[in-house]
PDB file of N, CA and C in Angstrom:
ATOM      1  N   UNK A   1      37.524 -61.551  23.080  1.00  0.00           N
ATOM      2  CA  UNK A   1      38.104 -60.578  24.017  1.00  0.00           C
ATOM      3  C   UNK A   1      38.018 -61.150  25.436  1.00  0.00           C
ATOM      4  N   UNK A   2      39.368 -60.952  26.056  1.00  0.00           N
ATOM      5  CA  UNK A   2      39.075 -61.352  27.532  1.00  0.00           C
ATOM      6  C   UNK A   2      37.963 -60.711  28.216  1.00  0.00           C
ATOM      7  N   UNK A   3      37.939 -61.539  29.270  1.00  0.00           N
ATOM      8  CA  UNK A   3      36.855 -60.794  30.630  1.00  0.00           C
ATOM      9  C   UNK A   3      37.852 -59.145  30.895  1.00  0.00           C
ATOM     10  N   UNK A   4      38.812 -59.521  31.213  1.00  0.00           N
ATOM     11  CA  UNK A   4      39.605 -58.183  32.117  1.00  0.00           C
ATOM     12  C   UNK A   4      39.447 -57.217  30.918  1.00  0.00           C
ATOM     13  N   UNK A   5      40.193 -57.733  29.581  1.00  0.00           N
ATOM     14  CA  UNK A   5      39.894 -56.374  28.347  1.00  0.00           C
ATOM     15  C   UNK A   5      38.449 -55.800  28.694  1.00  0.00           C
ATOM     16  N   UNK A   6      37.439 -56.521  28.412  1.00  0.00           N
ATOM     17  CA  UNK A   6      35.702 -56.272  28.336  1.00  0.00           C
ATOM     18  C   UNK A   6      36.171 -55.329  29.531  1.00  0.00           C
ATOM     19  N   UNK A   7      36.281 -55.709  30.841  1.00  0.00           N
ATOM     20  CA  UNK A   7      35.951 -54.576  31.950  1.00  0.00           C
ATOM     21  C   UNK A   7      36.626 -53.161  31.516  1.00  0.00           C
ATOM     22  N   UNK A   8      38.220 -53.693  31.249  1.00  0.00           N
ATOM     23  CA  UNK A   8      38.687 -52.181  31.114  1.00  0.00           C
ATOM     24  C   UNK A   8      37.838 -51.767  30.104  1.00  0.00           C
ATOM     25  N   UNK A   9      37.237 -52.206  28.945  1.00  0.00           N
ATOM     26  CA  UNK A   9      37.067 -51.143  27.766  1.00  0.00           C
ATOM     27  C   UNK A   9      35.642 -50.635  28.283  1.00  0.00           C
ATOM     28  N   UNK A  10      34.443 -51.326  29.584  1.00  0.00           N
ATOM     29  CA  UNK A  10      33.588 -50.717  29.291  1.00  0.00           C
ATOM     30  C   UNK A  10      33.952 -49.897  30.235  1.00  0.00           C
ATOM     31  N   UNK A  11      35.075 -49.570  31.532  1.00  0.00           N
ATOM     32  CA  UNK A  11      35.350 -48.729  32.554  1.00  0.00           C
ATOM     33  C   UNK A  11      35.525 -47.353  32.074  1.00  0.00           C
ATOM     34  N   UNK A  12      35.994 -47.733  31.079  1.00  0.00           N
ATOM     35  CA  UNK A  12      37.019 -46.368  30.168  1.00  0.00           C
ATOM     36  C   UNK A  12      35.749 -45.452  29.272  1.00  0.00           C
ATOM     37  N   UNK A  13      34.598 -46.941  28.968  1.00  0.00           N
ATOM     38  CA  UNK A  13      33.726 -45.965  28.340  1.00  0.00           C
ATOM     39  C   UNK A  13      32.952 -45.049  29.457  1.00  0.00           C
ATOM     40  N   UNK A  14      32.390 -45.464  30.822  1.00  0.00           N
ATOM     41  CA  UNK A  14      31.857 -45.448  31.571  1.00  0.00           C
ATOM     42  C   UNK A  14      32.388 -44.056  32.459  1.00  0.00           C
ATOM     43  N   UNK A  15      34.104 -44.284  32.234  1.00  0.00           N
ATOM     44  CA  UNK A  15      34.410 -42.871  32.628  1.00  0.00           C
ATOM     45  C   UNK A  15      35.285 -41.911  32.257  1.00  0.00           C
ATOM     46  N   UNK A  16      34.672 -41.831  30.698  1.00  0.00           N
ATOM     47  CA  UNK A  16      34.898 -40.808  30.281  1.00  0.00           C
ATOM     48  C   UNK A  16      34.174 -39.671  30.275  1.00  0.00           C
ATOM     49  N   UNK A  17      32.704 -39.653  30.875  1.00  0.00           N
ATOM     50  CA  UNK A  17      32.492 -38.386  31.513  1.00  0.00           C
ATOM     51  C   UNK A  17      31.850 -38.544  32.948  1.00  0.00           C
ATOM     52  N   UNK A  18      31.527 -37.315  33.781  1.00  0.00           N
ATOM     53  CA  UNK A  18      30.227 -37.471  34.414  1.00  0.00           C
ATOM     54  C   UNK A  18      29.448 -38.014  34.656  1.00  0.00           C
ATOM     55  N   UNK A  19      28.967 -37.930  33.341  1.00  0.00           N
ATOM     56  CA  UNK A  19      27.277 -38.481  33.210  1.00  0.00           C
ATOM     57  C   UNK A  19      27.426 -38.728  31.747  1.00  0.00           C
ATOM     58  N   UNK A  20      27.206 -39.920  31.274  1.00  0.00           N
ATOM     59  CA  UNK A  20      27.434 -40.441  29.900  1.00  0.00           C
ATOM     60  C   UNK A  20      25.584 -40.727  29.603  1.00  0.00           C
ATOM     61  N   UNK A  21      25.574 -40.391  28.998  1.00  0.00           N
ATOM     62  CA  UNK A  21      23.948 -40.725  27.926  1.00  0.00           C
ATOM     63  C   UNK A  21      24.363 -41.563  26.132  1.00  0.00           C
ATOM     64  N   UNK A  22      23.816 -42.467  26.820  1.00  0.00           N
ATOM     65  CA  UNK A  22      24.663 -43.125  25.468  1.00  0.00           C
ATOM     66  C   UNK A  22      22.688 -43.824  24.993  1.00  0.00           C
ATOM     67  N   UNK A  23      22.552 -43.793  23.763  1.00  0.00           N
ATOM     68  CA  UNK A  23      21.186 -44.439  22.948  1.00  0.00           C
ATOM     69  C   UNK A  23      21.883 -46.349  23.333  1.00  0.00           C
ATOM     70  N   UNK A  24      20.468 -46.988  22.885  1.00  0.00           N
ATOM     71  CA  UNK A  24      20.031 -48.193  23.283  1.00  0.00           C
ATOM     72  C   UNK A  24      21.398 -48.809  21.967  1.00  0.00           C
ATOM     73  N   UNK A  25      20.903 -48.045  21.100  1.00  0.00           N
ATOM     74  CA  UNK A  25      21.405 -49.056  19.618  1.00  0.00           C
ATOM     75  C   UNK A  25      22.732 -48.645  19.484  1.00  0.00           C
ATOM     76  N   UNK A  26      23.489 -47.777  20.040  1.00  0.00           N
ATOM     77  CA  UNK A  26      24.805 -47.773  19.988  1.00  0.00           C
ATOM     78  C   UNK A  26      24.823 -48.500  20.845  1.00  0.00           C
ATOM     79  N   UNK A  27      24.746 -48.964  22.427  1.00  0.00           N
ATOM     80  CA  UNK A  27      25.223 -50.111  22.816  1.00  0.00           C
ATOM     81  C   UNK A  27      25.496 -51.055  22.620  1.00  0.00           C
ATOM     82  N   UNK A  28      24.569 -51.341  22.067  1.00  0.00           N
ATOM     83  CA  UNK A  28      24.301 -52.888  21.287  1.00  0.00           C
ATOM     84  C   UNK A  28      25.312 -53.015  20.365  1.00  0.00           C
ATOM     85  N   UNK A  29      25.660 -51.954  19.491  1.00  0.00           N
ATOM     86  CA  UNK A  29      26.480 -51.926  18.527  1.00  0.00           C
ATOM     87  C   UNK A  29      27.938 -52.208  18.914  1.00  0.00           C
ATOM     88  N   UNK A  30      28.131 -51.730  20.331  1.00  0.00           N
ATOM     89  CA  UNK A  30      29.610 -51.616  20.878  1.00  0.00           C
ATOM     90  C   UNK A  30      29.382 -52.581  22.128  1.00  0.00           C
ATOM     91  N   UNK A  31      28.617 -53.447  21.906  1.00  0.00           N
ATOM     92  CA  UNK A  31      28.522 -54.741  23.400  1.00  0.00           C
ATOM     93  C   UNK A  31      28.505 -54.082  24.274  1.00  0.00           C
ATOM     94  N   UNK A  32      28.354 -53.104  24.706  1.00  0.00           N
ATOM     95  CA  UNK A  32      28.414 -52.366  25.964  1.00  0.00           C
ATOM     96  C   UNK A  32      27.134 -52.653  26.901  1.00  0.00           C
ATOM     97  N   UNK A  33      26.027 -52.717  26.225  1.00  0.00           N
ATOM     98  CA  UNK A  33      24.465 -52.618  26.884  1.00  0.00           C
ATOM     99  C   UNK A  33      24.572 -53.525  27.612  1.00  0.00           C
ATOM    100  N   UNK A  34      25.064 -55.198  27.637  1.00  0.00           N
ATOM    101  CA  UNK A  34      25.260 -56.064  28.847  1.00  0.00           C
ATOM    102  C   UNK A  34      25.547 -55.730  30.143  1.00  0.00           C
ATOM    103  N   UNK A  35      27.209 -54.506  30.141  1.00  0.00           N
ATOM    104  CA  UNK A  35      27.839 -54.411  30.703  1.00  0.00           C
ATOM    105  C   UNK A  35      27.088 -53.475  31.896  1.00  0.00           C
ATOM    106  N   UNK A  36      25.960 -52.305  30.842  1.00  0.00           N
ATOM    107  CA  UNK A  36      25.577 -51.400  31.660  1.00  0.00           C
ATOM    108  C   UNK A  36      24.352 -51.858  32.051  1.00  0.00           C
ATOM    109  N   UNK A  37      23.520 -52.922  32.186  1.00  0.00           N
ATOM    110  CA  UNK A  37      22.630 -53.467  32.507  1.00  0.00           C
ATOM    111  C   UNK A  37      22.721 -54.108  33.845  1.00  0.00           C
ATOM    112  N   UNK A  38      24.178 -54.727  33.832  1.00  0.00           N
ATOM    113  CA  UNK A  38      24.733 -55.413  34.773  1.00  0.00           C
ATOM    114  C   UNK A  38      24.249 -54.242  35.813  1.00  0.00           C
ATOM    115  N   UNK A  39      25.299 -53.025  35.563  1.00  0.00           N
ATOM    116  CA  UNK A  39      25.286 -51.807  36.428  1.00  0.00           C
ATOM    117  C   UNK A  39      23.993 -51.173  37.058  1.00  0.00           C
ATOM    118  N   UNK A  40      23.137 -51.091  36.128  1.00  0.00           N
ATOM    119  CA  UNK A  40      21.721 -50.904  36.599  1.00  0.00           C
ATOM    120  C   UNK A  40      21.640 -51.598  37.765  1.00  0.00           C
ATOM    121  N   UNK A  41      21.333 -52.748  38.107  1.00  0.00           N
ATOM    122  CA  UNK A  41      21.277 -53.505  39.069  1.00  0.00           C
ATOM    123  C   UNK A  41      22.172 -53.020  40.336  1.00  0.00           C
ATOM    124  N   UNK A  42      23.295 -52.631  39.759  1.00  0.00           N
ATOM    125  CA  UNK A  42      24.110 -52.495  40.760  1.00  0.00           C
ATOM    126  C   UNK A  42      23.900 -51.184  41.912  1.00  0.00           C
ATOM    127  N   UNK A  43      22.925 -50.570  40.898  1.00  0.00           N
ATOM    128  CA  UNK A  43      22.507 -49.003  41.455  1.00  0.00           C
ATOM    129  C   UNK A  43      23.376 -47.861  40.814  1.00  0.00           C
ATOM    130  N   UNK A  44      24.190 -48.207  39.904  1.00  0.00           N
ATOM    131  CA  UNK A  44      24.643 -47.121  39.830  1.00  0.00           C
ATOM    132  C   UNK A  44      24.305 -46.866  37.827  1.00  0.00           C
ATOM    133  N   UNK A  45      23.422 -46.831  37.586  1.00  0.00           N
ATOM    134  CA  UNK A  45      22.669 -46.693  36.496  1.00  0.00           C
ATOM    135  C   UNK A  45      20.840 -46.220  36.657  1.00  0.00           C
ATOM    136  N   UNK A  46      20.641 -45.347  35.863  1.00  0.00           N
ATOM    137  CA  UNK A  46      19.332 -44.870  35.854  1.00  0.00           C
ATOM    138  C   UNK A  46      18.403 -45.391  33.956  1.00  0.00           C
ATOM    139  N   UNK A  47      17.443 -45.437  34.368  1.00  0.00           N
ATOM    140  CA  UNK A  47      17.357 -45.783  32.948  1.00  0.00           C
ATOM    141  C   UNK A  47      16.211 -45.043  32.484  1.00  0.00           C
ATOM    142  N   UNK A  48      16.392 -44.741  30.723  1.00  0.00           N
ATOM    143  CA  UNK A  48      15.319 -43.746  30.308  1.00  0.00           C
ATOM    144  C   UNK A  48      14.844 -44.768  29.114  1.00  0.00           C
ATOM    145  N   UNK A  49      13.644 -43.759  28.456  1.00  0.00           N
ATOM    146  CA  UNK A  49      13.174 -44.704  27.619  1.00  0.00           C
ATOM    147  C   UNK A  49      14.043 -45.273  26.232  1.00  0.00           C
ATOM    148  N   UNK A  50      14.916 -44.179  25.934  1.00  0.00           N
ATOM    149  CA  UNK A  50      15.407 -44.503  24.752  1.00  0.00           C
ATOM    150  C   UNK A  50      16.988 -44.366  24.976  1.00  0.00           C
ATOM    151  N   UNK A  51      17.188 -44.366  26.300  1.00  0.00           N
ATOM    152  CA  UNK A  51      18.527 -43.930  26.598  1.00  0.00           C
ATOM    153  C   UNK A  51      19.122 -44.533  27.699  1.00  0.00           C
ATOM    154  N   UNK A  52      20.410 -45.060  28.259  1.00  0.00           N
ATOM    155  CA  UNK A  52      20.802 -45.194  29.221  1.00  0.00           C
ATOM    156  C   UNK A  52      21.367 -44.404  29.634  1.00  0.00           C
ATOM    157  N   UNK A  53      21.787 -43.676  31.196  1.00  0.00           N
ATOM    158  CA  UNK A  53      22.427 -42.741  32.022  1.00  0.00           C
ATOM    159  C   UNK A  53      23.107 -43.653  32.673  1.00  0.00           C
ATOM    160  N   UNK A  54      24.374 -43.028  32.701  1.00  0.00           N
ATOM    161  CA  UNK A  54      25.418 -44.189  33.368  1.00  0.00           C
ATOM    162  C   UNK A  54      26.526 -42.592  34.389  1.00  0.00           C
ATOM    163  N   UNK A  55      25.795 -42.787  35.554  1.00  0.00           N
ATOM    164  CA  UNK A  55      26.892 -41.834  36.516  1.00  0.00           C
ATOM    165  C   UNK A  55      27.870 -42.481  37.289  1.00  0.00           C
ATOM    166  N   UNK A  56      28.673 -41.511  36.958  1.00  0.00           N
ATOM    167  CA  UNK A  56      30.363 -42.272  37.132  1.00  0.00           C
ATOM    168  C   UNK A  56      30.125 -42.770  38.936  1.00  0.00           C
ATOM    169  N   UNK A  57      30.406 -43.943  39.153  1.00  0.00           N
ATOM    170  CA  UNK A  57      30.687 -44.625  40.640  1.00  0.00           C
ATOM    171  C   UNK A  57      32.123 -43.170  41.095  1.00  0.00           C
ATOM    172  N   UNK A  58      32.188 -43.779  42.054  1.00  0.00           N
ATOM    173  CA  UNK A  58      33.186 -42.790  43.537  1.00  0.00           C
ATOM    174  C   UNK A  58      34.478 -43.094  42.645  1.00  0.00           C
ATOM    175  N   UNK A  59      35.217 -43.962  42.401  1.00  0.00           N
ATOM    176  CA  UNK A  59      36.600 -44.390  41.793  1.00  0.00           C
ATOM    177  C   UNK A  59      36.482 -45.207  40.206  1.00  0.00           C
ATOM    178  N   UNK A  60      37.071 -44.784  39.681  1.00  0.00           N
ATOM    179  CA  UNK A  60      37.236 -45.639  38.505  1.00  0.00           C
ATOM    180  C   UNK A  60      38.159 -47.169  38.691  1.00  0.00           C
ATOM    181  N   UNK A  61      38.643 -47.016  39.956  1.00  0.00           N
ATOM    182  CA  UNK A  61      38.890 -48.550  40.341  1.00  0.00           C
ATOM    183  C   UNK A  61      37.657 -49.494  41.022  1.00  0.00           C
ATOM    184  N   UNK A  62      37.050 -48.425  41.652  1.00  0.00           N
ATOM    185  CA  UNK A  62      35.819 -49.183  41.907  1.00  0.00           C
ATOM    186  C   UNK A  62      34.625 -49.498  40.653  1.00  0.00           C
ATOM    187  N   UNK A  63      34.437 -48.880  39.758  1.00  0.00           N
ATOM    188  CA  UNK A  63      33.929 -49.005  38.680  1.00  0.00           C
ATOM    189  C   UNK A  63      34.271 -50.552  37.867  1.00  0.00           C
ATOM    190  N   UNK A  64      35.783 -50.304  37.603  1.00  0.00           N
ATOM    191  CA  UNK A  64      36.161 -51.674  36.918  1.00  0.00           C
ATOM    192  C   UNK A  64      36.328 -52.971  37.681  1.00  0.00           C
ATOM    193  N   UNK A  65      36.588 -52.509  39.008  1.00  0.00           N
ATOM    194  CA  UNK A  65      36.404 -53.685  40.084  1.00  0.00           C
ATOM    195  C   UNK A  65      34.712 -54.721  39.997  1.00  0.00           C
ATOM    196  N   UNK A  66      34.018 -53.858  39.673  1.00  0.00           N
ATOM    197  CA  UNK A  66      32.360 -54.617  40.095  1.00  0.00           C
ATOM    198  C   UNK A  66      31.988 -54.799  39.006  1.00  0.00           C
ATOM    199  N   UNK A  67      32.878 -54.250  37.444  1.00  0.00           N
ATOM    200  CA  UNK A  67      32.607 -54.888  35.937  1.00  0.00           C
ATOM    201  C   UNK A  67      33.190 -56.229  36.454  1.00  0.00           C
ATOM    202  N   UNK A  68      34.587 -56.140  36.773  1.00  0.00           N
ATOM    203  CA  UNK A  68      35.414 -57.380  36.394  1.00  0.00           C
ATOM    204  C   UNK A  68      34.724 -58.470  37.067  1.00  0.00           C
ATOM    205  N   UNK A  69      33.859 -58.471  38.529  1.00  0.00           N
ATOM    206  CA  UNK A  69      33.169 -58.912  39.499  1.00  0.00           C
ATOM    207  C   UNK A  69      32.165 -60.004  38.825  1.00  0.00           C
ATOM    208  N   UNK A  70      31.690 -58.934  37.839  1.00  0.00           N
ATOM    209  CA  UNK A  70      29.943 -59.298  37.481  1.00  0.00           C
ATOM    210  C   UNK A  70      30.418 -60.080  36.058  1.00  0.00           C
ATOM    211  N   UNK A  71      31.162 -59.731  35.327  1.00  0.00           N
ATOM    212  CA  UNK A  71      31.957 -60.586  34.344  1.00  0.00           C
ATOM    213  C   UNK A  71      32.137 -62.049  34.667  1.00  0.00           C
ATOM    214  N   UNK A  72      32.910 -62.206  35.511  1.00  0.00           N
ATOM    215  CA  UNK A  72      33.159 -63.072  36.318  1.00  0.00           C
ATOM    216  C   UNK A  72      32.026 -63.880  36.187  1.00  0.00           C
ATOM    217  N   UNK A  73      31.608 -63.578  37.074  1.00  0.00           N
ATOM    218  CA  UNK A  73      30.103 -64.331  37.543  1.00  0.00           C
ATOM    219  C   UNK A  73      28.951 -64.765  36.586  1.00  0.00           C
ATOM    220  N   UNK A  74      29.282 -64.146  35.225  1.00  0.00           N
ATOM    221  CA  UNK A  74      28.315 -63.918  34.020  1.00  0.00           C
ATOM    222  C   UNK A  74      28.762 -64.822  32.893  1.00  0.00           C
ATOM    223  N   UNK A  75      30.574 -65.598  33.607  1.00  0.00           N
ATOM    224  CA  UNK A  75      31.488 -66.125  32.684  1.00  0.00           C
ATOM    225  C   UNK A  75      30.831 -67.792  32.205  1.00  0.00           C
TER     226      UNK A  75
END
């Protein structure tokens, strides 16, 4: 899968709600946990023990902008 696919698909997961609570082992399952790890860092992730919290950034262009960013950079 491209870099740009990877961003859109984890943007889309990222904002499809609010506040997404997604478990450790479905990430993993759906490659996503990289993506939202990245985000942690970025500040816009909180983290629990068995769970990640992922609150939606200001724009969903800004969201996929700093996936596609950190992709990049991770390439």
């Amino acid at each position: 899968m491209s870099v740009n696919k990877q961003a859109d698909r984890h943007a889309a997961i990222l904002n499809n709600s609010m506040h997404t609570c997604l478990s450790r082992s479905i990430l993993e399952r759906t490659n996503t946990l990289h993506a939202l790890l990245l985000y942690r860092r970025s500040g816009y992730l909180h983290s629990k023990s068995k769970s990640i919290c992922a609150k939606r950034p200001s724009t969903p262009k800004r969201l996929a902008g700093v996936l596609t960013s950190q992709a990049h950079i991770k390439k």
